[in-house]
PDB file of N, CA and C in Angstrom:
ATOM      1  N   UNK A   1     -68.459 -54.826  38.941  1.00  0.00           N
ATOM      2  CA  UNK A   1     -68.607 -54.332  40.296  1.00  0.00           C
ATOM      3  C   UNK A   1     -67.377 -53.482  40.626  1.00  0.00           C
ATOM      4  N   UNK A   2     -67.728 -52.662  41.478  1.00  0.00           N
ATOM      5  CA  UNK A   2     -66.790 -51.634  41.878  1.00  0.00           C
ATOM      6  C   UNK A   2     -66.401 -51.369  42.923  1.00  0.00           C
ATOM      7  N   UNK A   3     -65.470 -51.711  44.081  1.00  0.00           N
ATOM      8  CA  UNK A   3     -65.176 -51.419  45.041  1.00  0.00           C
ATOM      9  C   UNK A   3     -64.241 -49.960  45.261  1.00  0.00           C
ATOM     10  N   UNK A   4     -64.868 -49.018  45.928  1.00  0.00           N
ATOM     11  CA  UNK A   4     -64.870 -48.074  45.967  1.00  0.00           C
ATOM     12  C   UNK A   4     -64.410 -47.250  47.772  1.00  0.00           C
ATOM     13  N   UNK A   5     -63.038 -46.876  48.088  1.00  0.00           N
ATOM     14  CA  UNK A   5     -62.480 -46.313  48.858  1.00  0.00           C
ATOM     15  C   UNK A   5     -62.212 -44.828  49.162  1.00  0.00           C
ATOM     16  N   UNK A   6     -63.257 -43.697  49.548  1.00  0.00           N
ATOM     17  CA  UNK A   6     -63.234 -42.546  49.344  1.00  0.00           C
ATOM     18  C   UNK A   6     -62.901 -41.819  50.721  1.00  0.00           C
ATOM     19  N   UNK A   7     -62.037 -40.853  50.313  1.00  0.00           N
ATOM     20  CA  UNK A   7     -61.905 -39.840  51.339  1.00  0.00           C
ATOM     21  C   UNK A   7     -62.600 -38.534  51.638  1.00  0.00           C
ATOM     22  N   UNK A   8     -63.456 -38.419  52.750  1.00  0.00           N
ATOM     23  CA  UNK A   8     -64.869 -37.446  51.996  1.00  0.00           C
ATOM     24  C   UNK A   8     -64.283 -36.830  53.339  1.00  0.00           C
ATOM     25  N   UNK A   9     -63.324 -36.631  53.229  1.00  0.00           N
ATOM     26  CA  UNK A   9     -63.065 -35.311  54.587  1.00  0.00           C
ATOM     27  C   UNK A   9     -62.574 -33.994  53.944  1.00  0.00           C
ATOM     28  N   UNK A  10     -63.419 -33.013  54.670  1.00  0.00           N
ATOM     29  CA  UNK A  10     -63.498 -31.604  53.664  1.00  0.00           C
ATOM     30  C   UNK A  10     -62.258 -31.264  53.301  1.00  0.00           C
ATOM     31  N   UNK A  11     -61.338 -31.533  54.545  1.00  0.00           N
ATOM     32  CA  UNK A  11     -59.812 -30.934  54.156  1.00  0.00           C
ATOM     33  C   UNK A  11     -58.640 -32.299  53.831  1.00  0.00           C
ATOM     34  N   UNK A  12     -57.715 -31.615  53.311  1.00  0.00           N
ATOM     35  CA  UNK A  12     -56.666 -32.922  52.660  1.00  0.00           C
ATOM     36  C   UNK A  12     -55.438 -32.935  53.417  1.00  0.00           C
ATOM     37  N   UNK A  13     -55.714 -33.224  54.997  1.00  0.00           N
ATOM     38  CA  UNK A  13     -54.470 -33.508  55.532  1.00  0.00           C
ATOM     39  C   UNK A  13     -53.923 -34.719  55.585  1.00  0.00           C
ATOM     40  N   UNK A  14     -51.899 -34.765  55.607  1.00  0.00           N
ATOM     41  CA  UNK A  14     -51.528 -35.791  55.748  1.00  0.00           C
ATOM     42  C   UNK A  14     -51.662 -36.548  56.792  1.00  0.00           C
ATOM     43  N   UNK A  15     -51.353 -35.367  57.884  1.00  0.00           N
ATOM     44  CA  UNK A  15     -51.322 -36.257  59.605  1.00  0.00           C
ATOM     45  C   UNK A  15     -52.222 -36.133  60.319  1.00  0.00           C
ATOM     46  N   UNK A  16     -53.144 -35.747  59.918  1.00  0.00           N
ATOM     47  CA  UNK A  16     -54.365 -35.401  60.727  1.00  0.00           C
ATOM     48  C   UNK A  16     -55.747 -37.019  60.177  1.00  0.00           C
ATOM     49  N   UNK A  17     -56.731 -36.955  61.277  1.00  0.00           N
ATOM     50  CA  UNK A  17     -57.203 -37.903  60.612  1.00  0.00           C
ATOM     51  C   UNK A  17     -58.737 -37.609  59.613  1.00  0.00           C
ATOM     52  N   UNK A  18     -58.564 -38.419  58.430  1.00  0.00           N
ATOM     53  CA  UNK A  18     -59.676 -38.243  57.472  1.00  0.00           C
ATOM     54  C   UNK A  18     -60.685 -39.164  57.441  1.00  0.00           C
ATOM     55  N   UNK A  19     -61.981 -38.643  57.144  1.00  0.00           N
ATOM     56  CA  UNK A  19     -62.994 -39.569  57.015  1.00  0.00           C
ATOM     57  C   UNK A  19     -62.832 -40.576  56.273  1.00  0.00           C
ATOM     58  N   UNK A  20     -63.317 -41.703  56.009  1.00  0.00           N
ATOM     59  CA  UNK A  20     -63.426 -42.484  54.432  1.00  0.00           C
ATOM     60  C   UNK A  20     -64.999 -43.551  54.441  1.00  0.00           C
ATOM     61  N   UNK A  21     -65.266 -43.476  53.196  1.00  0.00           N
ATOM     62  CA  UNK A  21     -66.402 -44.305  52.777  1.00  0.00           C
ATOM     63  C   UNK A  21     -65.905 -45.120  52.492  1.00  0.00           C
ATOM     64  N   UNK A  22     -66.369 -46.679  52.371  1.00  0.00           N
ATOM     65  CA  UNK A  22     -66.528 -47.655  51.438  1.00  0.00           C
ATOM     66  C   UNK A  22     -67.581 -47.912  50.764  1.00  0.00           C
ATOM     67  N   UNK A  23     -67.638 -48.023  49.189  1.00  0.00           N
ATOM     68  CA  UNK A  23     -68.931 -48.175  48.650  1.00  0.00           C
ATOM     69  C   UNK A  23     -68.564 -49.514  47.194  1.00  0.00           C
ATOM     70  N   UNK A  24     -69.968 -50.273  47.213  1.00  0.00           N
ATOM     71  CA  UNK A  24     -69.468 -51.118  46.347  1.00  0.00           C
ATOM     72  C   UNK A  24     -70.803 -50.175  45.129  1.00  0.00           C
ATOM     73  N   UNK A  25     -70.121 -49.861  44.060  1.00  0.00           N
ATOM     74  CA  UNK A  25     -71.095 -49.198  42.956  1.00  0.00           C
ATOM     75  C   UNK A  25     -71.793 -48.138  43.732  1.00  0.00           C
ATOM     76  N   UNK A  26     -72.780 -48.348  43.684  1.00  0.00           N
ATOM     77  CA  UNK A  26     -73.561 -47.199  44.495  1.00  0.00           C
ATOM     78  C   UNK A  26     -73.907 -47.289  45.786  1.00  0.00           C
ATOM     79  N   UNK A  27     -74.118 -48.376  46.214  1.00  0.00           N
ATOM     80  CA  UNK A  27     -74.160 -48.572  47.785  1.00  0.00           C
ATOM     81  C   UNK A  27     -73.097 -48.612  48.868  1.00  0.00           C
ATOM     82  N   UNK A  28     -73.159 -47.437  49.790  1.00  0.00           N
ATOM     83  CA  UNK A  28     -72.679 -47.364  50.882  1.00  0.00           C
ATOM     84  C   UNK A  28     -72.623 -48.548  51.663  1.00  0.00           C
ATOM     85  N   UNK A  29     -71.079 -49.159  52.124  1.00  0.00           N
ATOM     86  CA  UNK A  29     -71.388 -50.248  53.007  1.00  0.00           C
ATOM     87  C   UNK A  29     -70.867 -50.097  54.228  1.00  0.00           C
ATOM     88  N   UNK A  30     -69.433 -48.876  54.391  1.00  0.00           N
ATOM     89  CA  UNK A  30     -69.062 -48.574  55.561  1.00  0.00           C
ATOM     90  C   UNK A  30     -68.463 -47.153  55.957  1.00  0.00           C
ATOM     91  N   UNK A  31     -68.017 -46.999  56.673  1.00  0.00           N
ATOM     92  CA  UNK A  31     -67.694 -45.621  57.164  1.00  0.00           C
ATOM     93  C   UNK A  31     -66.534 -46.019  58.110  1.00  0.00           C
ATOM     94  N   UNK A  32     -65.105 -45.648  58.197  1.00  0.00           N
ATOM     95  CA  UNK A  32     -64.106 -45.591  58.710  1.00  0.00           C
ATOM     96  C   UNK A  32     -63.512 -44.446  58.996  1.00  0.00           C
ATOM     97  N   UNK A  33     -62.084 -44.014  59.282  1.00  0.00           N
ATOM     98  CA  UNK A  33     -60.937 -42.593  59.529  1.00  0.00           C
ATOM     99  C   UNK A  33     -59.790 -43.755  59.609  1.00  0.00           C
ATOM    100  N   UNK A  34     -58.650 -42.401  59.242  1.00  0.00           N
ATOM    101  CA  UNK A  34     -57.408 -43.004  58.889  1.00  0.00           C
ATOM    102  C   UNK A  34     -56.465 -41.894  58.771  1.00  0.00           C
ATOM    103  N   UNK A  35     -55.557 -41.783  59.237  1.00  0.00           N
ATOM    104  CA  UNK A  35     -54.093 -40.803  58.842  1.00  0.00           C
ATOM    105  C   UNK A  35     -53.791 -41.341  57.868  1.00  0.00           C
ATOM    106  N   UNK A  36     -53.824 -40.409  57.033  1.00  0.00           N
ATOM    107  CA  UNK A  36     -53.193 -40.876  55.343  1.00  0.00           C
ATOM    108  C   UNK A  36     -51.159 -41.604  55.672  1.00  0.00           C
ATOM    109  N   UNK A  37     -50.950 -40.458  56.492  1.00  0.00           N
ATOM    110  CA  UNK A  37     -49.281 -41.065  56.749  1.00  0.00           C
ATOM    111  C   UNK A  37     -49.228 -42.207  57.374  1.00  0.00           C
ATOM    112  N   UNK A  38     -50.195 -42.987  57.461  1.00  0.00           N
ATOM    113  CA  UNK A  38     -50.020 -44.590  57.804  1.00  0.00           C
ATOM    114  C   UNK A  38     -49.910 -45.540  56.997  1.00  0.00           C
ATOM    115  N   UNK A  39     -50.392 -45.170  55.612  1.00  0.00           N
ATOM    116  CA  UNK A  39     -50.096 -45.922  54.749  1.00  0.00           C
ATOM    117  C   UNK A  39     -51.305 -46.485  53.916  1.00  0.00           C
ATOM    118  N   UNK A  40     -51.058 -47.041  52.825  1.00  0.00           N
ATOM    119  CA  UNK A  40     -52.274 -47.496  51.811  1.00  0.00           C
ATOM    120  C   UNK A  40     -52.415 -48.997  52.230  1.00  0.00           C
ATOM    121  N   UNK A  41     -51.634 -49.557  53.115  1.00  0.00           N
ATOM    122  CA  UNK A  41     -51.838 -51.239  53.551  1.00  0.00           C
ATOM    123  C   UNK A  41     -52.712 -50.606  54.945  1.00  0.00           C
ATOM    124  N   UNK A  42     -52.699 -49.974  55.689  1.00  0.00           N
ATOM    125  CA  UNK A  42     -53.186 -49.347  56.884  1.00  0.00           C
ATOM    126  C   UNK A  42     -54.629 -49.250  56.064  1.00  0.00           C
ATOM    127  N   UNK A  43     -54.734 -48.304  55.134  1.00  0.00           N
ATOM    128  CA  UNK A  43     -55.969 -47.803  55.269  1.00  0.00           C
ATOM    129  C   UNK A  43     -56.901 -49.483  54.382  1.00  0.00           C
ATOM    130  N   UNK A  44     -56.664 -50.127  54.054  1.00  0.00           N
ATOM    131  CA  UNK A  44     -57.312 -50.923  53.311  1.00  0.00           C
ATOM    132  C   UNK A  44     -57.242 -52.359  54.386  1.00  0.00           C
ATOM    133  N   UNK A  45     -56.874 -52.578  55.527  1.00  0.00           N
ATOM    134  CA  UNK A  45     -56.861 -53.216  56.577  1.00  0.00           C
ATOM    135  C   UNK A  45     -58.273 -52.620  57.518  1.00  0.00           C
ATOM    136  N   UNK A  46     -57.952 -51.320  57.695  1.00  0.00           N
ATOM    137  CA  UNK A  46     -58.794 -50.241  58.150  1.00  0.00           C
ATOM    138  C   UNK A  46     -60.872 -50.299  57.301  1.00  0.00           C
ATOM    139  N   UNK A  47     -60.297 -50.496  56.190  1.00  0.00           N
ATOM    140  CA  UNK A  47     -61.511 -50.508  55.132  1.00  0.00           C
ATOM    141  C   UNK A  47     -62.020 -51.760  55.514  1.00  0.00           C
ATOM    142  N   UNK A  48     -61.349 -52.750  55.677  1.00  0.00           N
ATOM    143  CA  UNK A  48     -62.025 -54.399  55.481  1.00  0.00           C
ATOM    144  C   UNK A  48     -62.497 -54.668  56.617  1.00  0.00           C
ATOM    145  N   UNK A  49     -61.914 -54.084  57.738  1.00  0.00           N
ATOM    146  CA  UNK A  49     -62.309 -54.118  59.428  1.00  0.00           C
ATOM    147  C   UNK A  49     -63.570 -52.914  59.529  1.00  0.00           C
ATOM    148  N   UNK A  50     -63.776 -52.172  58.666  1.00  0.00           N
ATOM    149  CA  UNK A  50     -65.042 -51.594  58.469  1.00  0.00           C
ATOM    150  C   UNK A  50     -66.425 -52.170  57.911  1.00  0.00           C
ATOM    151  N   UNK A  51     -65.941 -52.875  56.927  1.00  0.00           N
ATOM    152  CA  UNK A  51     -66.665 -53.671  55.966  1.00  0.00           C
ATOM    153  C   UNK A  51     -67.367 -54.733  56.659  1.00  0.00           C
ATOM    154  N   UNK A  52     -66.516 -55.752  57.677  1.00  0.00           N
ATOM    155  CA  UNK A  52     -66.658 -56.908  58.198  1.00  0.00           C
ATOM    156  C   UNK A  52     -67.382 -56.465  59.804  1.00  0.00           C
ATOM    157  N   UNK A  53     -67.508 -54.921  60.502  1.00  0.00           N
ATOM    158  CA  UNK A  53     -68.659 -54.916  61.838  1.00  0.00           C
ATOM    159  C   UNK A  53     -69.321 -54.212  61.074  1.00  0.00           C
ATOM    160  N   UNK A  54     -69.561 -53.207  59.817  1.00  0.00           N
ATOM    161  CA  UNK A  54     -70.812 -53.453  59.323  1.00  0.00           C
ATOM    162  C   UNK A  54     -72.405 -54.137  59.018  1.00  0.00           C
ATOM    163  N   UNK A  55     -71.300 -55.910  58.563  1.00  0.00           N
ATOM    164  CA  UNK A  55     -71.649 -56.936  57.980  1.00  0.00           C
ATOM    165  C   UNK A  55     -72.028 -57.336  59.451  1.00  0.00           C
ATOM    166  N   UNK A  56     -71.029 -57.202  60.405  1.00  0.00           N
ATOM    167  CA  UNK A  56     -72.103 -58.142  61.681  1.00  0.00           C
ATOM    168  C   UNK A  56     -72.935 -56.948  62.263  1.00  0.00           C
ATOM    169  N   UNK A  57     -73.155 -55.958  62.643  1.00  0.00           N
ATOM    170  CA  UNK A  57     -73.598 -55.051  62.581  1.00  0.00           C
ATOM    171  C   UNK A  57     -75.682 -55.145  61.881  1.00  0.00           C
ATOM    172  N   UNK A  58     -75.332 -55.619  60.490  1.00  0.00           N
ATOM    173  CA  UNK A  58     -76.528 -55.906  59.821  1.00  0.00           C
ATOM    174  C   UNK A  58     -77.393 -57.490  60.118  1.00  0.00           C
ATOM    175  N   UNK A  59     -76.233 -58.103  60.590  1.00  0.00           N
ATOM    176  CA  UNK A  59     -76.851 -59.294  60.785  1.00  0.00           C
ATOM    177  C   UNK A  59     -77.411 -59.658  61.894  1.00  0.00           C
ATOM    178  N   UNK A  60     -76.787 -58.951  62.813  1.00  0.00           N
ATOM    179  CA  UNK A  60     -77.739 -58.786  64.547  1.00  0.00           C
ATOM    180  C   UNK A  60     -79.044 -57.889  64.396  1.00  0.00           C
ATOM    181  N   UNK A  61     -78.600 -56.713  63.261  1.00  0.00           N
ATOM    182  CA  UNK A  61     -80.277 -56.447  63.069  1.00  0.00           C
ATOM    183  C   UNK A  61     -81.082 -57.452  62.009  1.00  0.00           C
ATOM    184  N   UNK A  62     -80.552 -58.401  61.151  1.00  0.00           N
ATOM    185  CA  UNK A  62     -81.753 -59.195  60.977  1.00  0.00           C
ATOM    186  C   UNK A  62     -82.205 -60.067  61.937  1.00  0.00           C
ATOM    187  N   UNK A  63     -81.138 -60.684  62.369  1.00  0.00           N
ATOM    188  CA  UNK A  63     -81.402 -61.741  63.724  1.00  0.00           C
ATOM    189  C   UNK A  63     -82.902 -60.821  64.635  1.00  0.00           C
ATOM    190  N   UNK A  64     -82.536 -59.647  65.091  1.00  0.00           N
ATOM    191  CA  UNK A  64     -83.687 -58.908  66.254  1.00  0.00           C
ATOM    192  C   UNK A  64     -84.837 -58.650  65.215  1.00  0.00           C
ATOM    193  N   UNK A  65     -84.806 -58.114  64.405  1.00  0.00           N
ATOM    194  CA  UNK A  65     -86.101 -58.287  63.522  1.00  0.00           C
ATOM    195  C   UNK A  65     -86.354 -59.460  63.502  1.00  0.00           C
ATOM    196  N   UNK A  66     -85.810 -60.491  62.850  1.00  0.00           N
ATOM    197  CA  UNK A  66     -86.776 -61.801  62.511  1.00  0.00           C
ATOM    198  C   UNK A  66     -87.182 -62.307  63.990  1.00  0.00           C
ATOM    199  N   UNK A  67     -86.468 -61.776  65.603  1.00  0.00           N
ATOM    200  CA  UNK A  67     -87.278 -61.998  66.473  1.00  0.00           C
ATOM    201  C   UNK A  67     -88.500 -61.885  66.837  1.00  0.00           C
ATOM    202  N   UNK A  68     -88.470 -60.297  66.499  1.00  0.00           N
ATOM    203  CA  UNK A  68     -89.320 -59.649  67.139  1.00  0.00           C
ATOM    204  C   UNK A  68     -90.205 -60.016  65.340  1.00  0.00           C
ATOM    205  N   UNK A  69     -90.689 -60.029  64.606  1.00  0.00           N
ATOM    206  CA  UNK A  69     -91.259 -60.826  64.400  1.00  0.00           C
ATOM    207  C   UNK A  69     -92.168 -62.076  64.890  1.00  0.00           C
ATOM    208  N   UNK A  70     -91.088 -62.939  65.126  1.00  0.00           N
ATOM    209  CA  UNK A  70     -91.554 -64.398  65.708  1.00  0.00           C
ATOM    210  C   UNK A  70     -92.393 -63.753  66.478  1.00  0.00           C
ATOM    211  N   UNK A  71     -92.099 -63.150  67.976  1.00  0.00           N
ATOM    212  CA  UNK A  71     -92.954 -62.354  69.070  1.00  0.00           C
ATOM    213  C   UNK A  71     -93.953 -62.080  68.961  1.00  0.00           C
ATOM    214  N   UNK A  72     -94.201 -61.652  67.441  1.00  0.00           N
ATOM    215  CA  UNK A  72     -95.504 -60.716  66.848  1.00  0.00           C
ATOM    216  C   UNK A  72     -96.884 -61.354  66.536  1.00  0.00           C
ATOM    217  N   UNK A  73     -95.909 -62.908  66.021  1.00  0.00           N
ATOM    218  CA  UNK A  73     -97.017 -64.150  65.689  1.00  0.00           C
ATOM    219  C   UNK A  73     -97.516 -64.587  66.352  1.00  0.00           C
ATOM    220  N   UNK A  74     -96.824 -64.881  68.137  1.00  0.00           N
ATOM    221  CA  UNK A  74     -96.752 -65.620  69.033  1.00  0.00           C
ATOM    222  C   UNK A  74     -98.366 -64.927  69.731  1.00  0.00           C
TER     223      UNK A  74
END
């Protein structure tokens, strides 16, 4: 497995702020920004706090699906 930290902002500034992906192998799991001059502990704090409202993010949409579901049976 591959955990994967990319900077997909067209231009390569230091102080300005850049896009970044997180991807594990091929799947996209988050989307963050970051001033590179903050540091590589910054941006990987930045990555995991992306990673983790993703993750709740996906789980409030299973929660409302498997509602609205239930609803559907009812």
């Amino acid at each position: 497995m591959a955990v994967i930290i990319q900077n997909i902002s067209a231009h390569d500034d230091m102080v300005g702020r850049n896009d970044y992906v997180v991807r594990i192998n091929n799947q996209t799991i988050a989307y963050f920004d970051h001033v590179r001059s903050e540091g590589l502990a910054t941006c990987l704090r930045k990555a995991a706090d992306a990673v983790d409202a993703a993750e709740a993010d996906a789980e409030e949409s299973r929660k409302g699906l498997a509602a609205a579901l239930s609803e559907s049976r009812a």
